[in-house]
Protein backbone atom coordinates (compact mmCIF):
# COMPACT_ATOMS: atom_id res chain seq x y z
CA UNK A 1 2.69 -35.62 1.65
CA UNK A 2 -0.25 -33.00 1.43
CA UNK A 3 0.72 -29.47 0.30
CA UNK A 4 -1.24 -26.66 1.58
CA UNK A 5 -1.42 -23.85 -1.20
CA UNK A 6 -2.69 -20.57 -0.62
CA UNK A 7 -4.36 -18.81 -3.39
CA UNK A 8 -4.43 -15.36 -2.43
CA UNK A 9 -7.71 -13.33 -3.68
CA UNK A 10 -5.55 -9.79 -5.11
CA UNK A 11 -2.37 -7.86 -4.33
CA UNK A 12 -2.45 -5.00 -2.44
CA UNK A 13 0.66 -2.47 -2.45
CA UNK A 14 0.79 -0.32 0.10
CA UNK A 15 3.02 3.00 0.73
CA UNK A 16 5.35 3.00 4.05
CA UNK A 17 5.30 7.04 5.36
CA UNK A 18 2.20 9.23 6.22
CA UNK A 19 0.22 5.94 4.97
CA UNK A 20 0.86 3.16 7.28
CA UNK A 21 3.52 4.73 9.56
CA UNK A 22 3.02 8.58 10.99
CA UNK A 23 6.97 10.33 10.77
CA UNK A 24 5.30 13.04 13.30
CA UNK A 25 4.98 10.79 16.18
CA UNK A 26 6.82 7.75 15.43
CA UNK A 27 4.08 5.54 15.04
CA UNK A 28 1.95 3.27 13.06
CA UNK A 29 -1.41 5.30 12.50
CA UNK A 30 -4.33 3.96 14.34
CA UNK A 31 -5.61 0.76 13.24
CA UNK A 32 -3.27 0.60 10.84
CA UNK A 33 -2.35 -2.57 12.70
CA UNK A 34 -5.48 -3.93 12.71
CA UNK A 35 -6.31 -3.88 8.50
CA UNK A 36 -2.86 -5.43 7.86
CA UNK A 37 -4.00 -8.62 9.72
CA UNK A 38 -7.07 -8.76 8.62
CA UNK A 39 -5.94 -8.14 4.93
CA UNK A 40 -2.73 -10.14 4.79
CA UNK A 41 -4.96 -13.47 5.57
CA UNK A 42 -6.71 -13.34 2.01
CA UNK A 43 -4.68 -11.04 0.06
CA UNK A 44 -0.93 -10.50 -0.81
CA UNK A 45 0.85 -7.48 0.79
CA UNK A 46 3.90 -5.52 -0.53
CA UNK A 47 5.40 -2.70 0.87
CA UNK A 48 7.32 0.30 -1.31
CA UNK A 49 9.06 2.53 0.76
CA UNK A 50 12.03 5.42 0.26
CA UNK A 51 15.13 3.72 1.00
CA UNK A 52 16.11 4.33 4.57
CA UNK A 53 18.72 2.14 6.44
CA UNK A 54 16.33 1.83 9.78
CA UNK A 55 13.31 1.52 7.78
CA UNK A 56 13.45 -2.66 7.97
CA UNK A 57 14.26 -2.96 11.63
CA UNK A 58 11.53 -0.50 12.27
CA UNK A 59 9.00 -2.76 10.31
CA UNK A 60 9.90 -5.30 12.37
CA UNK A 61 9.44 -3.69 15.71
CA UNK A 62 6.41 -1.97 14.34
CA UNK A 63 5.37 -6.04 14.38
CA UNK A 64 4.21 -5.40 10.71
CA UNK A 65 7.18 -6.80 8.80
CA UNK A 66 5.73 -10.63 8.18
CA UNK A 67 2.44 -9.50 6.73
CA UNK A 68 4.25 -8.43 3.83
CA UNK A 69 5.00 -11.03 0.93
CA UNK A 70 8.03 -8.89 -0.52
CA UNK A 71 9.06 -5.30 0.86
CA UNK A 72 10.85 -2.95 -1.54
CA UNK A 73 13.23 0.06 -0.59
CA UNK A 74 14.11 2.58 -2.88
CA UNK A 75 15.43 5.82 -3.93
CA UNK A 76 12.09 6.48 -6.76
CA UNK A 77 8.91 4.54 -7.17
CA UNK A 78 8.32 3.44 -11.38
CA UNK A 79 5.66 1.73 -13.07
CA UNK A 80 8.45 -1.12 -13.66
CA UNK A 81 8.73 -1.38 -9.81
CA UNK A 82 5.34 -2.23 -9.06
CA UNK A 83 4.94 -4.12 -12.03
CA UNK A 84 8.04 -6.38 -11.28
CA UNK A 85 5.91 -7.03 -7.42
CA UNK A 86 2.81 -8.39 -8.75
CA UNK A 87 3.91 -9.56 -12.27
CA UNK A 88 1.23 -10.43 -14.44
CA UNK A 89 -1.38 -10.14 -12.19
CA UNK A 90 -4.35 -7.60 -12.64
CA UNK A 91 -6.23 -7.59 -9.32
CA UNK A 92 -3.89 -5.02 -7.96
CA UNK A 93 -4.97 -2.43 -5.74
CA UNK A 94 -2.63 0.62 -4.44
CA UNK A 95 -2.78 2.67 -1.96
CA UNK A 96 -0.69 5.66 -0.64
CA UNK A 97 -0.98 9.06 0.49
CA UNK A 98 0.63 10.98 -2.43
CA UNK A 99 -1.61 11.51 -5.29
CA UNK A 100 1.91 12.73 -7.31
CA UNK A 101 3.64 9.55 -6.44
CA UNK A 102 1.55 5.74 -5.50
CA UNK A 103 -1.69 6.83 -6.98
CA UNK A 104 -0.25 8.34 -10.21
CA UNK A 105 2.14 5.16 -11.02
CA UNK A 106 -0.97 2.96 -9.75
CA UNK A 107 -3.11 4.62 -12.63
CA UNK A 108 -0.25 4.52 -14.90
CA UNK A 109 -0.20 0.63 -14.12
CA UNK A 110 -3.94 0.20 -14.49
CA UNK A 111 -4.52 -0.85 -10.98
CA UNK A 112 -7.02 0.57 -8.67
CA UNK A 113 -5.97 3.36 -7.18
CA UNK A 114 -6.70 4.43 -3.08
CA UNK A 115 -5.45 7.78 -1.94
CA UNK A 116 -5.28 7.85 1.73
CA UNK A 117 -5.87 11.59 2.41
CA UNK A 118 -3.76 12.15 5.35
CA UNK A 119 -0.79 13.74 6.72
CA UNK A 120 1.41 16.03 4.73
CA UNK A 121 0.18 15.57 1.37
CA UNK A 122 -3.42 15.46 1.97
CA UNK A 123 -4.49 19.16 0.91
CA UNK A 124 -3.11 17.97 -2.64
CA UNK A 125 -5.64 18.01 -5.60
CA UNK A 126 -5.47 15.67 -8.68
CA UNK A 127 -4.34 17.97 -11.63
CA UNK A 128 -4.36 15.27 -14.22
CA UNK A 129 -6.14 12.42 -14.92
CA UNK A 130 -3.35 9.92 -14.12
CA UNK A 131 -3.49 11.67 -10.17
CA UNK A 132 -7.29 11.20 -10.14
CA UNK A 133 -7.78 7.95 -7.72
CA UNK A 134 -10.48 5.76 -8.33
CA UNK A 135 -11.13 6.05 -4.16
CA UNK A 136 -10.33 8.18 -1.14
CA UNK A 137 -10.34 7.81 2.08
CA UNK A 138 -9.42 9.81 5.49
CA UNK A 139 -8.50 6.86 7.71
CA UNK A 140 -6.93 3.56 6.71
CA UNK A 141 -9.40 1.28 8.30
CA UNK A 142 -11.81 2.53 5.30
CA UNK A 143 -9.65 0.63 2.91
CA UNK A 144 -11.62 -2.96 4.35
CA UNK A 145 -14.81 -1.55 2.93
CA UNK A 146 -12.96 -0.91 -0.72
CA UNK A 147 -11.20 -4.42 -0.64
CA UNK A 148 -14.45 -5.81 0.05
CA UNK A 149 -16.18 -4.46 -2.84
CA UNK A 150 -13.44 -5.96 -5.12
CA UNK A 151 -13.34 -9.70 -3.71
């Protein structure tokens, strides 16, 4: 019997709210769609999102929940979180829209940071160096042209 196996090129971790999904209108931001399918073909996907009891059925009528290897809800995002995701891999990129919260514990990790400079927390400035991100963006579909340069 042939086995297929799928060697994925890095890990991405992506934040859930004001990242991927807009709160405001109740949608997925535009073509936020769009980079999830074309990422998730090469690359492994995990999703870390405040814990909120709709917050997997609404991944799943989003139609984003199976482009996601594992997808985490919690009360507080750690360093040991997204370590325990990608385990001893080091081709980890994160990216969120909170330079306080995803970018900071990225850093803290040693992965490459992306700050997505959008929604509520975008007018917030790095004030250490564990904030500073090693890229921002305004819109998500910018994150293709930063996975590329990685691969």
């Amino acid at each position: 019997m042939l086995y297929e196996s799928v060697l994925f090129f890095m890990k991405i971790i992506f934040d859930y709210n004001r990242t991927l999904f807009n709160p405001e209108t109740g949608n997925l931001y535009p073509n936020a769609f769009n980079v999830l399918s074309v990422l998730n073909k090469d690359h492994e996907l995990f999703l870390v999102s405040r814990n909120d009891p709709r917050r997997e059925s609404m991944l799943v009528d989003l139609g984003i929940s199976d482009f996601f290897t594992k997808k985490v809800f919690v009360d507080t995002k750690t360093t040991t979180l997204f370590k325990d995701l990608v385990g001893l891999d080091e081709k980890v990129l994160v990216i969120g829209d909170r330079i306080k919260g995803e970018v900071c514990i990225g850093n803290q990790c040693g992965y490459v940071t992306i700050w997505l400079k959008q929604g509520k927390f975008m007018n917030d400035f790095p004030e250490t160096d564990e904030e500073q991100p090693d890229h921002i963006i305004e819109e998500i579909n910018q994150l293709l042209e930063i996975v590329n340069k990685y691969e």
